[in-house]
Protein backbone atom coordinates (compact mmCIF):
# COMPACT_ATOMS: atom_id res chain seq x y z
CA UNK A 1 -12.68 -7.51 27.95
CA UNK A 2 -12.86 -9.83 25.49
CA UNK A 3 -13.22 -8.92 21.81
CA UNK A 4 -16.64 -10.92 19.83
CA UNK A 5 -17.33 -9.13 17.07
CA UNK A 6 -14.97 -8.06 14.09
CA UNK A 7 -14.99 -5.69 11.16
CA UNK A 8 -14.78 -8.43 8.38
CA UNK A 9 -18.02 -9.64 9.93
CA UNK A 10 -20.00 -6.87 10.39
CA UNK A 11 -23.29 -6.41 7.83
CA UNK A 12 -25.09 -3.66 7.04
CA UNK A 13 -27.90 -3.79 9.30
CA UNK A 14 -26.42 -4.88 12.60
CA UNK A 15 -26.27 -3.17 15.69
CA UNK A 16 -22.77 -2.83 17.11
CA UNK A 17 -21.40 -3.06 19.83
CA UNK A 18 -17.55 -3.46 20.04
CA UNK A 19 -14.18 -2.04 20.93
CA UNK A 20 -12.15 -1.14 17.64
CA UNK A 21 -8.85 1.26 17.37
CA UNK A 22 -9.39 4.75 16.38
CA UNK A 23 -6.42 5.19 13.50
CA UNK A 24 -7.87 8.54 12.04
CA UNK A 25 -10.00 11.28 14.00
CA UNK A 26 -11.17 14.50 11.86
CA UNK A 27 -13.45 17.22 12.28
CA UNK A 28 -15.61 18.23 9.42
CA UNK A 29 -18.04 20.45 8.15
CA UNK A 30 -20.86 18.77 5.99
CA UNK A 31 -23.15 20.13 3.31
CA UNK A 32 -25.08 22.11 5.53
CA UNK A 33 -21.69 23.67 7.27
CA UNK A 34 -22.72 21.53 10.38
CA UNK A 35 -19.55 19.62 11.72
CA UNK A 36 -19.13 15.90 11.94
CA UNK A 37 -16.52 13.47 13.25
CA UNK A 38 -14.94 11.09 10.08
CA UNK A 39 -13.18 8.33 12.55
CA UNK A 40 -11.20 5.50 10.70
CA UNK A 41 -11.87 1.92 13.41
CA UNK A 42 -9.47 -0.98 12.31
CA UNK A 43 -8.95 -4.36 13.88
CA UNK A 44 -7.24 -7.59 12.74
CA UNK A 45 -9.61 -7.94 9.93
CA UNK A 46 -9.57 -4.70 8.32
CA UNK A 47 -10.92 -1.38 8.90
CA UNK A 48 -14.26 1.11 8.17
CA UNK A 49 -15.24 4.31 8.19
CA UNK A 50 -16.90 6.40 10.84
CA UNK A 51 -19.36 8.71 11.26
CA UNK A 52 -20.08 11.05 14.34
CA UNK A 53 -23.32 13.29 13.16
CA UNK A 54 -24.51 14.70 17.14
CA UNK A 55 -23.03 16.44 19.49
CA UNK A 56 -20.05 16.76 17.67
CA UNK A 57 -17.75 18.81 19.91
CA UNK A 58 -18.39 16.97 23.28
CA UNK A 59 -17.80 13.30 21.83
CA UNK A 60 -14.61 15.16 20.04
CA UNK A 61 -13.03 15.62 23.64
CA UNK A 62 -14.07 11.81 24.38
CA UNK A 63 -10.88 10.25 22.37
CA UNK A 64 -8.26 10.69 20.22
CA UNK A 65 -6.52 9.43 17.29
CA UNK A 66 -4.60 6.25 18.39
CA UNK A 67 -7.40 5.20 21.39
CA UNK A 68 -9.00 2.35 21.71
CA UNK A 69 -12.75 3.04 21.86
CA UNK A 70 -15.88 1.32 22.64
CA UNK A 71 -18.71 2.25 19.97
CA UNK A 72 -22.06 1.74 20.10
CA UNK A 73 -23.41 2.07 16.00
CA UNK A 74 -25.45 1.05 13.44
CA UNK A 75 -23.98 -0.49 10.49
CA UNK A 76 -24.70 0.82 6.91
CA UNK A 77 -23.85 0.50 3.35
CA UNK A 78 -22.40 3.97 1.92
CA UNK A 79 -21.01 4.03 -1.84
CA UNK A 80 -20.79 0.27 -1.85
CA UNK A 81 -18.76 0.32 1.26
CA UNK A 82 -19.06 -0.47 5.14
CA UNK A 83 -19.77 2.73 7.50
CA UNK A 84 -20.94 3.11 11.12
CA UNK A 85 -22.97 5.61 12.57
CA UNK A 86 -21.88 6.31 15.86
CA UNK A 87 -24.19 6.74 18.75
CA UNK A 88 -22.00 6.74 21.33
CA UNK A 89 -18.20 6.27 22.07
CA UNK A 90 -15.44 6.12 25.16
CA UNK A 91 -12.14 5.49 25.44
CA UNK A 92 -11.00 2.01 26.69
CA UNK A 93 -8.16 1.37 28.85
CA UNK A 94 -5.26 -0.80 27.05
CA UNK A 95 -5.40 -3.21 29.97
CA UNK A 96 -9.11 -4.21 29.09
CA UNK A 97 -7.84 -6.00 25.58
CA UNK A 98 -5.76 -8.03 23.99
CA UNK A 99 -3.49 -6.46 21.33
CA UNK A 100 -3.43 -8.74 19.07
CA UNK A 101 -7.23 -8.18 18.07
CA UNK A 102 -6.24 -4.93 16.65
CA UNK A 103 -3.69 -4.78 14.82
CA UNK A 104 -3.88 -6.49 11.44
CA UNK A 105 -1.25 -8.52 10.51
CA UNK A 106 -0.29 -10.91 7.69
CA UNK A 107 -2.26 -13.71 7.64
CA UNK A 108 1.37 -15.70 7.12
CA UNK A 109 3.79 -16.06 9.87
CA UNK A 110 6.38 -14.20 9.69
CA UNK A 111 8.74 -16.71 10.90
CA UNK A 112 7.86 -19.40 8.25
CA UNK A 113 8.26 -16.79 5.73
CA UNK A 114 11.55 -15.65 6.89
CA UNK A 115 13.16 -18.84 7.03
CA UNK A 116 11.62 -19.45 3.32
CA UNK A 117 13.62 -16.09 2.37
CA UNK A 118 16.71 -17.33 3.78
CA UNK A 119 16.15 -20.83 1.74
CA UNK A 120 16.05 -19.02 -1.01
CA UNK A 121 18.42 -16.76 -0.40
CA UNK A 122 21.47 -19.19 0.05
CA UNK A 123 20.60 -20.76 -3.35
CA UNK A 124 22.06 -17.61 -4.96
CA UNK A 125 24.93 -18.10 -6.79
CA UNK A 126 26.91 -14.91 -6.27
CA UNK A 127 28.47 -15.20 -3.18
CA UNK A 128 29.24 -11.63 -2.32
CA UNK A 129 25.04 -11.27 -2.39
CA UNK A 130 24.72 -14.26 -0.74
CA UNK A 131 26.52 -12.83 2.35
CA UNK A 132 25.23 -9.49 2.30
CA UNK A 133 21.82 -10.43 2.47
CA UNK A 134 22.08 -13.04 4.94
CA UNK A 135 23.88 -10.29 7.18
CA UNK A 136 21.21 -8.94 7.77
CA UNK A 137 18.48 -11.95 7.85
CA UNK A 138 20.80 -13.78 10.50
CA UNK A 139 20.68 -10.29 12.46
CA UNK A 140 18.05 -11.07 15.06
CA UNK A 141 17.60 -7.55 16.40
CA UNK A 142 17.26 -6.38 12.65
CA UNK A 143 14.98 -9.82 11.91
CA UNK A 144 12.79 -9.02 14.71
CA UNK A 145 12.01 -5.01 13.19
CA UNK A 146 11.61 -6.66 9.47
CA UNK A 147 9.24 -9.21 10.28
CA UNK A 148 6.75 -6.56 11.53
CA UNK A 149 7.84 -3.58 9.21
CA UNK A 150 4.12 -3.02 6.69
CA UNK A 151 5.07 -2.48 2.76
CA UNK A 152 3.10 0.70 2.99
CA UNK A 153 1.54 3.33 5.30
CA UNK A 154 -1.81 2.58 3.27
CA UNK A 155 -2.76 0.85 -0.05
CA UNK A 156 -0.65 -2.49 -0.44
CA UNK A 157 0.50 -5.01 2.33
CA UNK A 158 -0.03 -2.40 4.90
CA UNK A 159 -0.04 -4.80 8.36
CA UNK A 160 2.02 -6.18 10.29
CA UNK A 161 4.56 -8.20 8.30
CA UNK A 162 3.53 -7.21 5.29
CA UNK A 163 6.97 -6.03 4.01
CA UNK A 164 8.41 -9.62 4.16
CA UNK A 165 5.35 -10.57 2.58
CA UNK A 166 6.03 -8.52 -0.30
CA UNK A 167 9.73 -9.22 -0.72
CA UNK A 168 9.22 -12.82 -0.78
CA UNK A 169 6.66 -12.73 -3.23
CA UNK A 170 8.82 -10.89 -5.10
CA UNK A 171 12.06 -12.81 -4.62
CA UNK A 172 9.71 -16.04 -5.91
CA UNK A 173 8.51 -14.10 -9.16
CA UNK A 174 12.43 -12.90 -9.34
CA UNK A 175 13.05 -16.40 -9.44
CA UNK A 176 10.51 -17.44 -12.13
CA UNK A 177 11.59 -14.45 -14.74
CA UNK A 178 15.38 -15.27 -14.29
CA UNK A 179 14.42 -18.99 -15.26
CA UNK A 180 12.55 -17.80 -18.11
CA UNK A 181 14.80 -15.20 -19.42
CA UNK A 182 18.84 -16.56 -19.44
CA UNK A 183 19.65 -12.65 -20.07
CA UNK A 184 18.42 -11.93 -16.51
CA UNK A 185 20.71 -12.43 -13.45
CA UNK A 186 18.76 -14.04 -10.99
CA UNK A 187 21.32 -13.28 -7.72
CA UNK A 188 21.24 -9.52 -9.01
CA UNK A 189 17.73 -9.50 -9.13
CA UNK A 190 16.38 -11.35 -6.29
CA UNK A 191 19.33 -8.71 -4.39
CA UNK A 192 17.30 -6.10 -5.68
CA UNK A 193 14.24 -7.20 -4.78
CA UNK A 194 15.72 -7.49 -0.83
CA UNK A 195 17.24 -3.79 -0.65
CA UNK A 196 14.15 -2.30 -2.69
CA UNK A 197 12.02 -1.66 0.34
CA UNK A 198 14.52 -2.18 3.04
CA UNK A 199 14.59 1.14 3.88
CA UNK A 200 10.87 1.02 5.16
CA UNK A 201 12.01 -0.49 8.86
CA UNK A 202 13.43 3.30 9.45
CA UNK A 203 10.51 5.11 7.48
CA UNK A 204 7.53 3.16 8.93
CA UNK A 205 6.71 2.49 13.03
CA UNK A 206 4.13 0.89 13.74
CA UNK A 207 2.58 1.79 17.40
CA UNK A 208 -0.82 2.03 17.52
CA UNK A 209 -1.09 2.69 14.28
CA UNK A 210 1.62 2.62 10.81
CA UNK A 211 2.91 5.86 10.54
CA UNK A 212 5.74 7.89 9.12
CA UNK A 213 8.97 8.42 10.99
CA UNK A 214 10.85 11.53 10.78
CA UNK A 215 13.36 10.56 8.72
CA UNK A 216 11.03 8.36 6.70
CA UNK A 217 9.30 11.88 5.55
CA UNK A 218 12.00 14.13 5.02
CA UNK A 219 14.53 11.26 3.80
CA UNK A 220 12.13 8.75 2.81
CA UNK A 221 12.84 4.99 2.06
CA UNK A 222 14.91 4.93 -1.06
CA UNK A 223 17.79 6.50 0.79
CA UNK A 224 17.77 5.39 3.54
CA UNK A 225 17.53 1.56 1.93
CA UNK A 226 21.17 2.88 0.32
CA UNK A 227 22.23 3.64 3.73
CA UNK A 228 21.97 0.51 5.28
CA UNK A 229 22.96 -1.35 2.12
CA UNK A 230 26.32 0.74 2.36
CA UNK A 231 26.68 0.56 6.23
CA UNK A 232 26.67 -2.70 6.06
CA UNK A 233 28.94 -3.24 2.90
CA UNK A 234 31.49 -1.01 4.82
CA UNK A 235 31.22 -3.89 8.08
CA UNK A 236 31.59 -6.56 5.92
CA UNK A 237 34.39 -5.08 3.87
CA UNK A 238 35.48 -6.50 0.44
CA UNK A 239 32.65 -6.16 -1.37
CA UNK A 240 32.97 -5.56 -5.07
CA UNK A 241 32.27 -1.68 -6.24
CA UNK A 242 30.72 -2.32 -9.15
CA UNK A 243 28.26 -4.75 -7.05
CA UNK A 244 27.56 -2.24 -4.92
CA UNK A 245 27.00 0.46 -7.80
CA UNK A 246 24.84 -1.76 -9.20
CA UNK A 247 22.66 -2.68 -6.31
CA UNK A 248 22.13 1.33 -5.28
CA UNK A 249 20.99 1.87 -8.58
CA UNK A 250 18.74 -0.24 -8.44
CA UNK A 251 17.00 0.97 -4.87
CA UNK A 252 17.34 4.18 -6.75
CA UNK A 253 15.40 3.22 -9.58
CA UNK A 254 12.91 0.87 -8.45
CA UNK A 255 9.62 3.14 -8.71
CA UNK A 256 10.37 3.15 -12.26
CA UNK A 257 9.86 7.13 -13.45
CA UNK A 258 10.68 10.03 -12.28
CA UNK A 259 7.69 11.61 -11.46
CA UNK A 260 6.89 8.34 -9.65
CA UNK A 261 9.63 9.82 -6.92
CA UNK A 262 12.59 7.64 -8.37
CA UNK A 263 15.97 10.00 -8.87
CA UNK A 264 16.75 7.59 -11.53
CA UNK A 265 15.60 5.77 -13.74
CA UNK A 266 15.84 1.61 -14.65
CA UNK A 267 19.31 1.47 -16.93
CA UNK A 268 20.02 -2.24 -16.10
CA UNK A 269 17.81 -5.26 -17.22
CA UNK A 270 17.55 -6.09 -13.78
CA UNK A 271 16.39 -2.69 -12.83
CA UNK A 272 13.88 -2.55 -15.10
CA UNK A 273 12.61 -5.90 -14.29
CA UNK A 274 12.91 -5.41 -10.69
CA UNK A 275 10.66 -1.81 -11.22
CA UNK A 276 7.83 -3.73 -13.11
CA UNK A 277 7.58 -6.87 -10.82
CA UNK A 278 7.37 -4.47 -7.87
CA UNK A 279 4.86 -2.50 -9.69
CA UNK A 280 2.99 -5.84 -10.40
CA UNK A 281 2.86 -7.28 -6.62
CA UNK A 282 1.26 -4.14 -5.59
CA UNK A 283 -1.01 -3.76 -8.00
CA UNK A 284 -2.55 -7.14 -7.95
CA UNK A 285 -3.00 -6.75 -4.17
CA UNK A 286 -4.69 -3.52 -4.18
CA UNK A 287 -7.05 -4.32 -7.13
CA UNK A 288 -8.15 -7.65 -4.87
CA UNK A 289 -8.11 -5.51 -1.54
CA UNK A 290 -10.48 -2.97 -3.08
CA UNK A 291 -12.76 -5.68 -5.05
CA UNK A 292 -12.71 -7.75 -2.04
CA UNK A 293 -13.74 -4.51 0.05
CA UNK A 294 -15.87 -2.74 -2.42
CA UNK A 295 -17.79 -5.76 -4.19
CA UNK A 296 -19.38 -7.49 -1.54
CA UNK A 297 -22.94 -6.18 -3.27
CA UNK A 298 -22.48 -5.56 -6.50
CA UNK A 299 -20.08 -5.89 -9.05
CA UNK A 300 -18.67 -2.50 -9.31
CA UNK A 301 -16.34 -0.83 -6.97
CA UNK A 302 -16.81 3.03 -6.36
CA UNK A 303 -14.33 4.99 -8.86
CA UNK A 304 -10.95 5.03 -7.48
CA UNK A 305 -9.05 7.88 -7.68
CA UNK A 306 -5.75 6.12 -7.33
CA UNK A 307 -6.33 4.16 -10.40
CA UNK A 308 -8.70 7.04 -12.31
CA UNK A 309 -11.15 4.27 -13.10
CA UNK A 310 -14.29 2.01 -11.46
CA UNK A 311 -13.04 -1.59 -11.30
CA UNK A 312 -15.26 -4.51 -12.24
CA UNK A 313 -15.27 -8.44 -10.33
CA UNK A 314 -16.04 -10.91 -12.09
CA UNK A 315 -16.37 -14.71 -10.61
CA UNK A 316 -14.16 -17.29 -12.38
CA UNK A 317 -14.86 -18.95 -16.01
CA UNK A 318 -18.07 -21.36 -14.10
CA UNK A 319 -20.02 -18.54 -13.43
CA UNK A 320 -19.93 -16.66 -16.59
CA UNK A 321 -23.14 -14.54 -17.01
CA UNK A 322 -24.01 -15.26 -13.68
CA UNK A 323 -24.80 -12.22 -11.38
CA UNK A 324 -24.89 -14.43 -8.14
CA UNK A 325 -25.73 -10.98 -5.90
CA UNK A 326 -28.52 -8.11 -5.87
CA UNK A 327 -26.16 -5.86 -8.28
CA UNK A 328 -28.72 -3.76 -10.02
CA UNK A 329 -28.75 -0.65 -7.27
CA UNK A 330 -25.01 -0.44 -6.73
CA UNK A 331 -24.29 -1.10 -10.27
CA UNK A 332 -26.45 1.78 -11.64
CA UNK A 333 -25.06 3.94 -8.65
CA UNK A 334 -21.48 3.56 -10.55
CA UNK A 335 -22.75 4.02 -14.17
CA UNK A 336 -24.84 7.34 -12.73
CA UNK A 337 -21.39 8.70 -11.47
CA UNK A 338 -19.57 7.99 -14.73
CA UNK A 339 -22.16 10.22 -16.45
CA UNK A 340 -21.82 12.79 -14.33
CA UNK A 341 -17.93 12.61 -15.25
CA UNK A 342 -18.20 12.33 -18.62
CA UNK A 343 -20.58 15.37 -18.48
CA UNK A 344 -18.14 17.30 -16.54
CA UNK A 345 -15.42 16.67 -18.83
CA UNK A 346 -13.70 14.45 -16.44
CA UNK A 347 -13.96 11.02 -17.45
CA UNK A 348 -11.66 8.41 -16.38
CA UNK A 349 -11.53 6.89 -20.23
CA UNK A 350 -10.65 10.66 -21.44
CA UNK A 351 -7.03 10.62 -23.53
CA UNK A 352 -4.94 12.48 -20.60
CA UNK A 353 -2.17 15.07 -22.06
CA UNK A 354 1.82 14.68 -20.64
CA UNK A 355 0.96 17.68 -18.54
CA UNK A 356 -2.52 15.35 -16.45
CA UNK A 357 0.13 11.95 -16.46
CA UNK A 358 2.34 14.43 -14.03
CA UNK A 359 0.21 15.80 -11.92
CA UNK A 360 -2.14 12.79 -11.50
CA UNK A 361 -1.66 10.12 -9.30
CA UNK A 362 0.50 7.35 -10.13
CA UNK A 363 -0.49 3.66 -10.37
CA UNK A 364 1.49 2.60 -7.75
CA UNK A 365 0.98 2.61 -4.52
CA UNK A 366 3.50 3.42 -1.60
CA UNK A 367 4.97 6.83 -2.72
CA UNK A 368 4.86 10.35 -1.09
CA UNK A 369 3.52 13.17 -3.36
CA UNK A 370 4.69 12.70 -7.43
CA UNK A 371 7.38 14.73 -8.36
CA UNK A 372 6.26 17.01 -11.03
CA UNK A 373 8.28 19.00 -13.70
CA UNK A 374 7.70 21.88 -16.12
CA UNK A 375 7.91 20.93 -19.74
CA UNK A 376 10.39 23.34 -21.01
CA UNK A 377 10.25 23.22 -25.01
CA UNK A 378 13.66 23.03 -27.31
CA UNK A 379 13.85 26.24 -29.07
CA UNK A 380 12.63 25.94 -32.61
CA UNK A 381 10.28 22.78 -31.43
CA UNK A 382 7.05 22.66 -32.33
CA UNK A 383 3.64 20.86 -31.48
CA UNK A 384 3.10 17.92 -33.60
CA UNK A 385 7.60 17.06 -33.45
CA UNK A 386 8.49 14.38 -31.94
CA UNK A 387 9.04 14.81 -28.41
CA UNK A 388 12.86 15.35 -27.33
CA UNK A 389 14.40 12.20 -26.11
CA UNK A 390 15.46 11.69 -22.59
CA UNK A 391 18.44 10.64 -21.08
């Protein structure tokens, strides 16, 4: 069975026909307490949602999470965004298709950008990083797991090779703030920038779908990174202990704050640079995922909870004042639901107390729930002192 039509080209509009893989199955209740299926459907080119409305608990038993299915819908436009509704759906067996139509990937091979990483790599000047790095590049069993480990479960780089991806854009920004800034150690850095996310080839598989391991949930990636940067320290043998100190800190510290899931946080220049570069990367490729997803009519993207704010595309310093789609319905959709928020007392542009910046999603992108803590107040401190500094 060969696949003809993909997600990246559906419109609203268009009746579909297609097989697509079912990454998230759930059973709802909707306004009127009448259940519906919400179904996630990915291929190479990205993914929609889903929606099941009829005979909800039959075409439950037809699939489940993980199948590939053949849907027959009609495409829509929901909150600015691609949705199906579902008239019918089976289960397709895996020798009909080809895998490779459904499982996105980066659109980069993974072996060019390996053997760029290893260029770059041997450049270093400190030897002892040099070699522990390369260890593992020159590994193939390991090389073959890395070059198909995603950077994320959702959110950033989340396909198929997307954690090289990410490292060696990161390694070539390392690269470019070390140059700039004498005071930064580039080897230190750019070793940083390898162990960061390392430890994402043991938290993340990726079967049918990306999901977390075991050990990736109740361990998660930050320690086990230090455990295969120390494993492999201990096989190569004299490697210097303050190195190594230095390196684990920095896997330690690399989301940046502690309520951002790090148990430290940056103390080295390199640290600190390594925690805002990462923070950068992701960033810039989830703002352009969701515009790119989001803004296809219109200008505005629904509000994003992730980021507690609507974002806003614009197109280049030519087209200035140009609004080169029909904006006006999904742009007034987004200004109606920032009224309503401001009316509730909600608003994304509100001044957010210490107590809100805990408990509210982080602007990041690949952690596990934020680790919150209780303020507990000095005796004798009041409101208006300056707050207590921190170690």
């Amino acid at each position: 069975m060969s696949k003809e039509l993909y997600i990246a080209t559906i419109r609203p509009g268009q009746t579909v026909q297609e097989v697509f893989l079912c990454t998230q199955k759930a059973e709802l209740l909707g306004k009127t307490n009448q259940p519906y299926l919400n179904i996630d459907l990915t291929d190479k080119t990205g993914s929609c949602n889903a929606k099941v409305w009829d005979n909800v608990d039959q075409i439950s038993k037809l699939f489940e999470e993980g199948d590939l299915v053949e849907v027959r819908a009609q495409a829509i436009t929901f909150n600015n965004k691609l949705q199906l509704r579902i008239q019918r759906i089976r289960k397709v067996d895996d020798s009909q298709i080809d895998p490779a139509d459904f499982f996105p990937t980066s659109a980069i091979d993974p072996n060019v950008m390996l053997t760029e990483l290893k260029e770059l790599v041997v450049q270093l000047e400190q030897e002892d990083i040099r070699r522990v790095i390369l260890s593992f590049l020159e590994d193939e069993d390991f090389a073959r797991r890395y070059i198909r480990t995603p950077a994320a479960k959702t959110i950033h780089h989340s396909y198929l090779g997307g954690l090289l991806e990410h490292t060696l854009s990161l390694a070539k920004l390392a690269r470019q703030v070390a140059a700039h800034y004498p005071e930064v150690d580039e080897s230190m850095l750019v070793a940083g920038v390898f162990f960061h996310d390392l430890g994402k080839v043991r938290e993340l598989q990726c079967d049918r779908t990306i999901a977390y391991t075991d050990e990736g949930r109740l361990i998660g990636h930050m320690i086990l990174g230090v455990e295969l940067f120390h494993d492999k320290v201990r096989e190569l043998g004299d490697f210097p202990d303050e190195l190594k100190m230095l390196i684990t800190h920095m896997i330690l510290a690399h989301h940046g704050q502690l309520e951002f899931g790090s148990p430290k946080r940056p103390k080295t220049i390199e640290a600190m640079v390594l925690a805002a570069l990462d923070d950068l990367d992701a960033r810039i490729y989830s703002f352009h995922s969701i515009l790119e997803n989001e803004t296809k009519v219109g200008r505005w993207s629904t509000y994003q909870k992730m980021y507690d704010r609507y974002l806003y595309r614009w197109n280049g310093p030519e087209k200035l004042g140009e609004n080169h789609m029909d904006s006006a319905e999904s742009d007034n959709q987004a200004h109606q639901e920032e009224r309503v928020r401001d009316q509730r007392g909600d608003s994304p542009m509100r001044p957010a107390g210490n107590a809100e910046k805990a408990n509210r999603r982080p602007e990041r992108t690949d952690f596990k729930e934020p680790v919150t803590h209780k303020l507990q107040l000095p005796e004798g401190f009041k409101l208006g002192d300056s707050e207590p500094k921190k170690n």
